[in-house]
Protein backbone atom coordinates (compact mmCIF):
# COMPACT_ATOMS: atom_id res chain seq x y z
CA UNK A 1 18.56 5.05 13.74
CA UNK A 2 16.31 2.54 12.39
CA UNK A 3 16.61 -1.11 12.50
CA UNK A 4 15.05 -3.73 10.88
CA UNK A 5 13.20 -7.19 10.73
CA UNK A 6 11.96 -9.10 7.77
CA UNK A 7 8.19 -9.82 7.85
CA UNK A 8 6.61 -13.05 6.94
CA UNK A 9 6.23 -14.28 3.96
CA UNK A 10 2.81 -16.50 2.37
CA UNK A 11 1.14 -17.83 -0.80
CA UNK A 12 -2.47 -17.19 -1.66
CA UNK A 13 -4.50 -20.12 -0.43
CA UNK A 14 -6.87 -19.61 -3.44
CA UNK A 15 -4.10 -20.77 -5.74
CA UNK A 16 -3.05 -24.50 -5.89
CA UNK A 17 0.00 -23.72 -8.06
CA UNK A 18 3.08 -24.96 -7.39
CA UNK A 19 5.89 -22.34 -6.00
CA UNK A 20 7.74 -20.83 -9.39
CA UNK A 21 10.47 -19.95 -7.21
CA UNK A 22 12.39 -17.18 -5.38
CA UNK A 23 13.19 -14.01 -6.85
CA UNK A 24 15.38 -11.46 -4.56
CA UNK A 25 13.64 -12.69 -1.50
CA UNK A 26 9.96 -12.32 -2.72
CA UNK A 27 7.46 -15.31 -3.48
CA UNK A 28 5.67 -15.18 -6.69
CA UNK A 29 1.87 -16.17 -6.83
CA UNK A 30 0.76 -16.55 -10.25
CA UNK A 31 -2.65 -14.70 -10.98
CA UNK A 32 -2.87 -16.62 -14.04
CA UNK A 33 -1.47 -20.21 -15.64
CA UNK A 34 -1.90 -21.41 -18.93
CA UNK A 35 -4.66 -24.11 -19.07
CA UNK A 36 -3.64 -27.43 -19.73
CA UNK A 37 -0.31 -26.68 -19.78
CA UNK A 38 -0.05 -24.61 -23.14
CA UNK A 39 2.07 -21.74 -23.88
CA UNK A 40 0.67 -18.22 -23.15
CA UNK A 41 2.41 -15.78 -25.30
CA UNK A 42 0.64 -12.65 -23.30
CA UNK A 43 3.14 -10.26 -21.95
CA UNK A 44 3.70 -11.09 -18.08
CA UNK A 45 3.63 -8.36 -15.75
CA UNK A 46 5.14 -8.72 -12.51
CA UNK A 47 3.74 -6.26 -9.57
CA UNK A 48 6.26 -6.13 -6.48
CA UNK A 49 4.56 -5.29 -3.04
CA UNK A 50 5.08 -5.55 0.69
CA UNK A 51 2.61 -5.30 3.72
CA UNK A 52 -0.29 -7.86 1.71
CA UNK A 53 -1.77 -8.38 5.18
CA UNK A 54 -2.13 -4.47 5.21
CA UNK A 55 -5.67 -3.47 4.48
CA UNK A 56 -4.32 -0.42 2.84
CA UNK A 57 -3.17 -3.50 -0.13
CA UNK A 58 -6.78 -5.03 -0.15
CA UNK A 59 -7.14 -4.14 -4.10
CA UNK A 60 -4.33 -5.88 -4.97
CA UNK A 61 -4.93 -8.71 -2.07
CA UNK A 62 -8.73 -9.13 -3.79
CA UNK A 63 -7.34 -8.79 -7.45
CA UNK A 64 -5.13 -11.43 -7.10
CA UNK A 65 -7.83 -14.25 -5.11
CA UNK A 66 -10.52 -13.42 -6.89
CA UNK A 67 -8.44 -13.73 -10.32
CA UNK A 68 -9.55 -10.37 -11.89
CA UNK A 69 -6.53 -10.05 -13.27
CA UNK A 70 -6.75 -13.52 -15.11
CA UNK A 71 -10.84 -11.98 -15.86
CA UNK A 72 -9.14 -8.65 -17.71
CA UNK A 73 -6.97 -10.94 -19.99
CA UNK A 74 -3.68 -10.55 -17.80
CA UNK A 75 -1.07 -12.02 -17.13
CA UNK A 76 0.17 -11.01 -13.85
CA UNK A 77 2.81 -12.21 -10.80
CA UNK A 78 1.74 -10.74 -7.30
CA UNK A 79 5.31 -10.93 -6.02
CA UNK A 80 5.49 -10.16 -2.22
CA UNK A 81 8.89 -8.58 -0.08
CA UNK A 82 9.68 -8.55 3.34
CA UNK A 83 9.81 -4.67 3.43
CA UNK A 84 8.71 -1.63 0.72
CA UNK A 85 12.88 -0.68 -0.19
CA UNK A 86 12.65 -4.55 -1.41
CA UNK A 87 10.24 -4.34 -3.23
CA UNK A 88 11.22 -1.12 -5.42
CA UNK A 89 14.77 -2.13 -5.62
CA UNK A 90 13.37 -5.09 -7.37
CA UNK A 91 11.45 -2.47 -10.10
CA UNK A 92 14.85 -0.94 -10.11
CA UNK A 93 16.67 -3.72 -10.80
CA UNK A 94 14.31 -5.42 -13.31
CA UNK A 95 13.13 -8.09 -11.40
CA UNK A 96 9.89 -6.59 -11.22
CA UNK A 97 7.99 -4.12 -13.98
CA UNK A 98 5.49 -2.34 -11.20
CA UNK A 99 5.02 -1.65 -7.49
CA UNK A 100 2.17 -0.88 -5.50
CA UNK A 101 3.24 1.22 -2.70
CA UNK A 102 2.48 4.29 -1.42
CA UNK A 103 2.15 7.56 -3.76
CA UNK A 104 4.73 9.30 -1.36
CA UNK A 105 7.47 7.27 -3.40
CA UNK A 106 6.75 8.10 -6.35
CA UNK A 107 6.90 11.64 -5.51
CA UNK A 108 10.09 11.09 -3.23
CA UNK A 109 11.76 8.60 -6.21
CA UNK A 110 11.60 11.38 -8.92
CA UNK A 111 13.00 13.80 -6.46
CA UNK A 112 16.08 11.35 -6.59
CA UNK A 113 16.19 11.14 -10.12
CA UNK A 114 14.11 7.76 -10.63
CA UNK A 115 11.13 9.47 -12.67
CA UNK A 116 7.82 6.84 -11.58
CA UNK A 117 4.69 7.33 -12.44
CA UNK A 118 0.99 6.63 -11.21
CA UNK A 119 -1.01 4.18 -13.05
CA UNK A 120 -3.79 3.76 -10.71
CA UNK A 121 -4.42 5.47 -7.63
CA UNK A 122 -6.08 3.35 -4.78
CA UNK A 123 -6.90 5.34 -1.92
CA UNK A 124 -7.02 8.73 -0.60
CA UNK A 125 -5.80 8.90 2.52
CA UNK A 126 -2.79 7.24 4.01
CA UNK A 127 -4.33 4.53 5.98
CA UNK A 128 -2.21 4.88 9.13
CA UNK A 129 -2.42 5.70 12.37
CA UNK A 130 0.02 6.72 14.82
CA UNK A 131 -0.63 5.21 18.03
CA UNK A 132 1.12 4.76 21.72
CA UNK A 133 1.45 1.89 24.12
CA UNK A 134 -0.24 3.22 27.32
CA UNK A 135 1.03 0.35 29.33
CA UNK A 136 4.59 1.69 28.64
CA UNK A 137 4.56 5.01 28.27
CA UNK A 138 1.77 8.10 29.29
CA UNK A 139 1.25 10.75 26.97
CA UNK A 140 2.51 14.51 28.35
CA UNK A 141 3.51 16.33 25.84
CA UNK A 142 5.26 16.22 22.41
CA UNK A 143 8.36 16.08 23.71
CA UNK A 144 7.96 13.19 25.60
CA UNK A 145 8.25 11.32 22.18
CA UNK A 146 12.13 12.18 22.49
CA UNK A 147 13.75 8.86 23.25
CA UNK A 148 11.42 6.96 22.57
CA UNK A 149 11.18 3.88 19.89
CA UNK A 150 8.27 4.24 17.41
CA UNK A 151 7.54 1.01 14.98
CA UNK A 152 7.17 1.51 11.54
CA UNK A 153 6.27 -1.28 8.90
CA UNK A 154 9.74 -0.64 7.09
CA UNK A 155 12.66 1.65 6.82
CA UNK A 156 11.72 4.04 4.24
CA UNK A 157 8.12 3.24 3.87
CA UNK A 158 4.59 5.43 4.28
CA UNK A 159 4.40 4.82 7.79
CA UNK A 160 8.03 5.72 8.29
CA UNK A 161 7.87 9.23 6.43
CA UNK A 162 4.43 9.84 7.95
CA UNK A 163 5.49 9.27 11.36
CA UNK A 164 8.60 11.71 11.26
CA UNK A 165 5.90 13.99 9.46
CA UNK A 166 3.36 13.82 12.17
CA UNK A 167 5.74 14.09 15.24
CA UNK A 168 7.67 16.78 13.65
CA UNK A 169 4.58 18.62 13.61
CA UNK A 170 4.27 18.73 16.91
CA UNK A 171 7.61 19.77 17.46
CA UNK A 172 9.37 16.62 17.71
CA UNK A 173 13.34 16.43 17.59
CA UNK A 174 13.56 12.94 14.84
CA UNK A 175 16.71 12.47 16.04
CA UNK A 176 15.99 11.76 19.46
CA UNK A 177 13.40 9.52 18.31
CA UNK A 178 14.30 5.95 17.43
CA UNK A 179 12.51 3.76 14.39
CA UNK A 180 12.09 0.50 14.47
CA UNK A 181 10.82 -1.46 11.88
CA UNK A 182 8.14 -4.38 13.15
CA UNK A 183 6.47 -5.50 9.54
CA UNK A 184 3.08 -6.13 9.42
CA UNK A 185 0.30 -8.38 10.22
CA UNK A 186 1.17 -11.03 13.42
CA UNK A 187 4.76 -10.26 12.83
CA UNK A 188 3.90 -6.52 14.39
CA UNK A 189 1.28 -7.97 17.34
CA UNK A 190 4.58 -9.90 18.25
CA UNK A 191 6.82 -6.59 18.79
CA UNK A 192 4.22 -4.91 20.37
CA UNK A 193 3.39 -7.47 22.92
CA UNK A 194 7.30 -8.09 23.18
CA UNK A 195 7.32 -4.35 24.23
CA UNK A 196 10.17 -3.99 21.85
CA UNK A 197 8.66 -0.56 20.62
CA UNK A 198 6.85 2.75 22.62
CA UNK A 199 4.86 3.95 20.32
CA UNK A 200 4.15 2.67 16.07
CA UNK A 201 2.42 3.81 13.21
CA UNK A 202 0.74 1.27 11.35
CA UNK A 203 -2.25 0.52 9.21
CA UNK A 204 -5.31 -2.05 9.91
CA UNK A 205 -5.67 -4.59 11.08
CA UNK A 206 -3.11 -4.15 12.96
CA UNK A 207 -3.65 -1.02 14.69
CA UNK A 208 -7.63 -2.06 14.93
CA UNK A 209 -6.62 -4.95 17.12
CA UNK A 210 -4.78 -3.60 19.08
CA UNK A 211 -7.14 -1.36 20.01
CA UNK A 212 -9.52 -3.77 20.49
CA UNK A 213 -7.22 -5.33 23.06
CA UNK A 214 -6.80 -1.93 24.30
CA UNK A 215 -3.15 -2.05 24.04
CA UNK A 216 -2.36 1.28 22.28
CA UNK A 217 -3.92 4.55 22.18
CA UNK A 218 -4.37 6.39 18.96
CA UNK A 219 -2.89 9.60 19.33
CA UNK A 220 -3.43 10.62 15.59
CA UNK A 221 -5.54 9.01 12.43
CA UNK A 222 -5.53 9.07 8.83
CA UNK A 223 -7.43 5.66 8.22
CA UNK A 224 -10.49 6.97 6.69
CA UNK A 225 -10.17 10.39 6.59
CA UNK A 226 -7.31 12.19 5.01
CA UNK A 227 -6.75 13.83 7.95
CA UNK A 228 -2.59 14.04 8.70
CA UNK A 229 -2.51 17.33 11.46
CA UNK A 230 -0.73 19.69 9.30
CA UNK A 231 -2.82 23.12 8.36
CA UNK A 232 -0.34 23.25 4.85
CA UNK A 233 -3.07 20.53 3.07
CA UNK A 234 -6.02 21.13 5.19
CA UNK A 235 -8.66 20.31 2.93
CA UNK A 236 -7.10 18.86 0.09
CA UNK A 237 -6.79 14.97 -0.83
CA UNK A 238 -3.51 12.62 0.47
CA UNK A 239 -2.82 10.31 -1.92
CA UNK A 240 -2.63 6.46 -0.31
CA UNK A 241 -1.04 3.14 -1.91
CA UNK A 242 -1.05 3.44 -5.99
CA UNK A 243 0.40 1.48 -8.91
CA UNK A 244 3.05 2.90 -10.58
CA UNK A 245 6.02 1.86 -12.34
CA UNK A 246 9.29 3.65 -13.86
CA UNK A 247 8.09 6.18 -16.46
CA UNK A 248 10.99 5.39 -18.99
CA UNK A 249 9.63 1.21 -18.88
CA UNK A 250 5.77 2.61 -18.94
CA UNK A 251 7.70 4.96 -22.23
CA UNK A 252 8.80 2.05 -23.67
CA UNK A 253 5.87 -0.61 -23.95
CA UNK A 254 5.26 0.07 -27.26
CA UNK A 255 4.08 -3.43 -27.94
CA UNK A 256 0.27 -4.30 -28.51
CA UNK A 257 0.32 -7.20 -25.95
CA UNK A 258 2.03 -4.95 -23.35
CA UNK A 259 -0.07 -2.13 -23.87
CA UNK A 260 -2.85 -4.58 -23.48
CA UNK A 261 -1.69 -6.22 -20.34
CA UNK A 262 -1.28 -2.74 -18.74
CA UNK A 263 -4.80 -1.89 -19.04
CA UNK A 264 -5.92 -5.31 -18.11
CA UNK A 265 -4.32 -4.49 -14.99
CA UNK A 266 -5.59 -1.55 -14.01
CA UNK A 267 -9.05 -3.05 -15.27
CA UNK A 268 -8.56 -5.56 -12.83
CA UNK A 269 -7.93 -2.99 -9.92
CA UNK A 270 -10.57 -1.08 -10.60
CA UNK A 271 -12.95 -3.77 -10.68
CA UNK A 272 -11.49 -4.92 -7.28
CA UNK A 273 -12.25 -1.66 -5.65
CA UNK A 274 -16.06 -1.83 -7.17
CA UNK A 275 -16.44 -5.64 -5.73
CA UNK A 276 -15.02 -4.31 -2.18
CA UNK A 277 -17.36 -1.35 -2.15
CA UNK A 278 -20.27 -3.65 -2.66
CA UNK A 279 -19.17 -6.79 -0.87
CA UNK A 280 -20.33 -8.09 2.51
CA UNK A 281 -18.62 -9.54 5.15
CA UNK A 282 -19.00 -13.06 4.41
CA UNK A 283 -17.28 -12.26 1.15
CA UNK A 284 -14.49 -10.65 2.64
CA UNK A 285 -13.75 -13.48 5.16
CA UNK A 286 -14.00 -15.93 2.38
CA UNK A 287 -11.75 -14.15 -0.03
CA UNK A 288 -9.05 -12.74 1.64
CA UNK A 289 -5.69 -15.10 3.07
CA UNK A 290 -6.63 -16.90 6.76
CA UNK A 291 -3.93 -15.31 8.18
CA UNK A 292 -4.79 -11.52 7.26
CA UNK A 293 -7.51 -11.87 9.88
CA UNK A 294 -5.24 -12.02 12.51
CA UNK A 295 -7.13 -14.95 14.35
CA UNK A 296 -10.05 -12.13 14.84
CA UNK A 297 -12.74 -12.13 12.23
CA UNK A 298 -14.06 -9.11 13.78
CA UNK A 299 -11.87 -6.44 14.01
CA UNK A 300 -10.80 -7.56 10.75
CA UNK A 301 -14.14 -6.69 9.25
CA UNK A 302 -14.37 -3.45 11.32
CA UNK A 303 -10.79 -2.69 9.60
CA UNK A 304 -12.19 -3.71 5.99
CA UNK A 305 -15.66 -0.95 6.67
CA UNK A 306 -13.44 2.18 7.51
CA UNK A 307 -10.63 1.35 4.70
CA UNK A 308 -13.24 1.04 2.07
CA UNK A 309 -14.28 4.64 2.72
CA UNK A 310 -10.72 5.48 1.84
CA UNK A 311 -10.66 3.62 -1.70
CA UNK A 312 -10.72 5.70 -4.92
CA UNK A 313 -13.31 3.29 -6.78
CA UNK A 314 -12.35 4.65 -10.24
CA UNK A 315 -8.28 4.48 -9.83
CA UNK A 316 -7.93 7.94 -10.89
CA UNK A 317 -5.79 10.85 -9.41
CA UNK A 318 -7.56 14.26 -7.98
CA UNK A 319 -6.14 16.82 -8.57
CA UNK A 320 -4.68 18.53 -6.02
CA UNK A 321 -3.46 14.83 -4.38
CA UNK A 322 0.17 15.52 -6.25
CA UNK A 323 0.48 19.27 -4.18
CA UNK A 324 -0.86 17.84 -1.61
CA UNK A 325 2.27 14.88 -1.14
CA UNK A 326 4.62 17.09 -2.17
CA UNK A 327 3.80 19.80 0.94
CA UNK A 328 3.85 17.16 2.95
CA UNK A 329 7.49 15.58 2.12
CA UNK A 330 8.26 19.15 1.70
CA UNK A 331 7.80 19.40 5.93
CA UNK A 332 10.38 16.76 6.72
CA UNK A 333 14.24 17.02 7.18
CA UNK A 334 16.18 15.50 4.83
CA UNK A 335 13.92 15.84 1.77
CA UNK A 336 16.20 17.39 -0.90
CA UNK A 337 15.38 18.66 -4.52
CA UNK A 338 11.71 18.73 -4.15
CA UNK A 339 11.99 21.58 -6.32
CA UNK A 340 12.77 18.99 -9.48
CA UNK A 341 9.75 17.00 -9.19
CA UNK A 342 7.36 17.64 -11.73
CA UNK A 343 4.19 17.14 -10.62
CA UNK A 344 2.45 16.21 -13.58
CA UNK A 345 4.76 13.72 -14.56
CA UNK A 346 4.23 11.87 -10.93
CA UNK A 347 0.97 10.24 -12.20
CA UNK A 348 -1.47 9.53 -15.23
CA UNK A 349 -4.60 8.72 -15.48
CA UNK A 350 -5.27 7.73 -18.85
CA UNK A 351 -5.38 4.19 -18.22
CA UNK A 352 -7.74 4.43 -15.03
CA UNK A 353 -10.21 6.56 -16.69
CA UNK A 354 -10.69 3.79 -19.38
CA UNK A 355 -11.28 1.27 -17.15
CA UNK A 356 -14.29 3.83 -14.82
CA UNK A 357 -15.59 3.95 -18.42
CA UNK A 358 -15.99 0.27 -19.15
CA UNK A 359 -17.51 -0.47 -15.40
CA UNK A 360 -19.65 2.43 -15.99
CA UNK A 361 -21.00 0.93 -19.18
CA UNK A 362 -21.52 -2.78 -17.37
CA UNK A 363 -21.25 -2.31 -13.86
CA UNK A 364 -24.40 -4.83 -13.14
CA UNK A 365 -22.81 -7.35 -14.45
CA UNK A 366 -19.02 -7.29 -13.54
CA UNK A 367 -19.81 -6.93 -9.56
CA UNK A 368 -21.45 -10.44 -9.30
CA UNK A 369 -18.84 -13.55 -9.83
């Protein structure tokens, strides 16, 4: 059983642009206007996401403030959902061209039938932690999950999956266990301190706070360290939050300007993961939304050290992150025709590679603004 809440919803503060309007329940932050009010002709692309509070979405988070994507010579909408089925069904239904979610969908959408693609990997490891409330609840065995109500960013989502992966492990009956979804950022410090869930599995900040209040126990963590308790993919890389978009509309953008814009944009995340390897924490603090820093500068920067070890840096794929999904999703109930996806197909990394090539080339001089 899983129910669900919507999380909130915010503008970039960097942007003084006036609200273009609501599109299937998202807010769309332009990273780029036309000066002076002149027509742009550049091909707009518009990236759906949820979770922008997340640290696991900092790439797209610093892309967007810092205007890299405006820097690359793109066009691009950041366009933010209450919850991670939101924002694909808006790639699905055309009101967005690309999502940056989690890998694990891409890999689960082609087993469906919906053949996406990678574009840019961002991190590799998950980014989540699976943590328990002490105050409600102490820790005997597996079992004593059973019953219990575990929070989970959204239905559907990496935490979701991951959570049923990770308890499972251990033995676990899923259907004794109820999900609850709690969003992210303050929206989730509210459910937890509400006590409306036993147990969640979250990424930072949230989980960092809370630990810092000493409010949950982390039981097991992939934040830094692709480290996700099953012996199937000890060793090998988990694939984190990526870009990716439908293969047949990536297929089809056989114009110049498209073409153009695409690359722009994964320019523009690459360039973002380079400027958060090297930035310091008066950077971060200054770049990054108010309200992401959950009222404790802090933590928050504690949050930002360990997910940086997690980032890619060049937005490429390794290569045994696609095997390495696919065992996973291949341990949980309810996963059907993983035998269809074709692994290959799940990502490329033609686009990334160009862009490590042109920061390798001028690094120096692209990571100061």
């Amino acid at each position: 059983m899983v129910s669900s809440s919507l999380s909130s919803l915010s503008l970039s503060r960097r942007h003084l642009g006036v609200l273009a309007g609501a599109c299937a329940g998202a807010l769309m932050v332009p990273a780029l206007l036309p000066a002076h009010g002149q027509a742009d002709d550049r091909a707009v692309l518009r990236i759906a996401a949820a979770g922008l509070s997340s640290v696991a979405q900092l790439p797209l988070v610093i892309a967007r403030e810092l205007d890299f994507f405006a820097h690359e010579g793109a066009r691009v909408q950041v366009l933010e959902y209450p919850g991670n089925a939101q924002a694909l069904q808006a790639v699905h239904q055309g009101d967005a061209d690309l999502c940056c979610s989690a890998f694990g969908d891409v890999v689960r959408l082609q087993s469906q039938g919906r053949e996406h693609r990678c574009i840019a990997l961002l991190s590799r490891t998950p980014q989540l932690a699976l943590a328990v409330l002490p105050a409600r609840w102490k820790l005997l065995s597996a079992r004593d999950f059973e019953g219990l109500r575990v929070g989970v960013a959204s239905a559907g989502d990496a935490s979701h999956y991951l959570a049923s992966l990770w308890l499972r492990a251990q033995g676990v009956d899923l259907r004794r266990v109820r999900f609850v979804s709690i969003g992210e950022g303050a929206e989730a410090l509210r459910a937890v301190k509400a006590y409306r869930v036993d147990a969640l599995c979250l990424a930072d900040p949230v989980v960092a706070q809370l630990e810092q209040m000493q409010q949950v126990r982390v039981l097991v963590d992939a934040r830094s360290l692709p480290d996700v308790a099953l012996p199937e993919i000890a060793g090998m890389t988990v694939p984190g939050m990526c870009l990716h978009a439908p293969r047949a509309w990536l297929e089809q953008r056989d114009g110049r300007q498209t073409r153009a814009a695409l690359q722009s944009a994964v320019q523009a995340m690459v360039r973002a993961m380079r400027w958060l390897q090297s930035a310091g924490p008066s950077d971060v603090v200054r770049t990054v939304p108010a309200t992401d820093l959950l009222g404790d500068r802090g933590v928050y920067l504690n949050a930002f050290q360990r997910a940086v070890t997690a980032l890619t840096f060049d937005g490429q794929m390794p290569p045994d992150g696609p095997q390495a999904m696919l065992r996973m999703l291949s341990t949980l109930p309810g996963m059907r025709a993983l035998d269809r996806v074709a692994l290959g197909k799940t990502y490329t990394n033609a686009l990334a590679r160009k862009a490590a090539q042109k920061y390798a080339r001028h690094e120096s001089g692209l990571m100061t603004l």
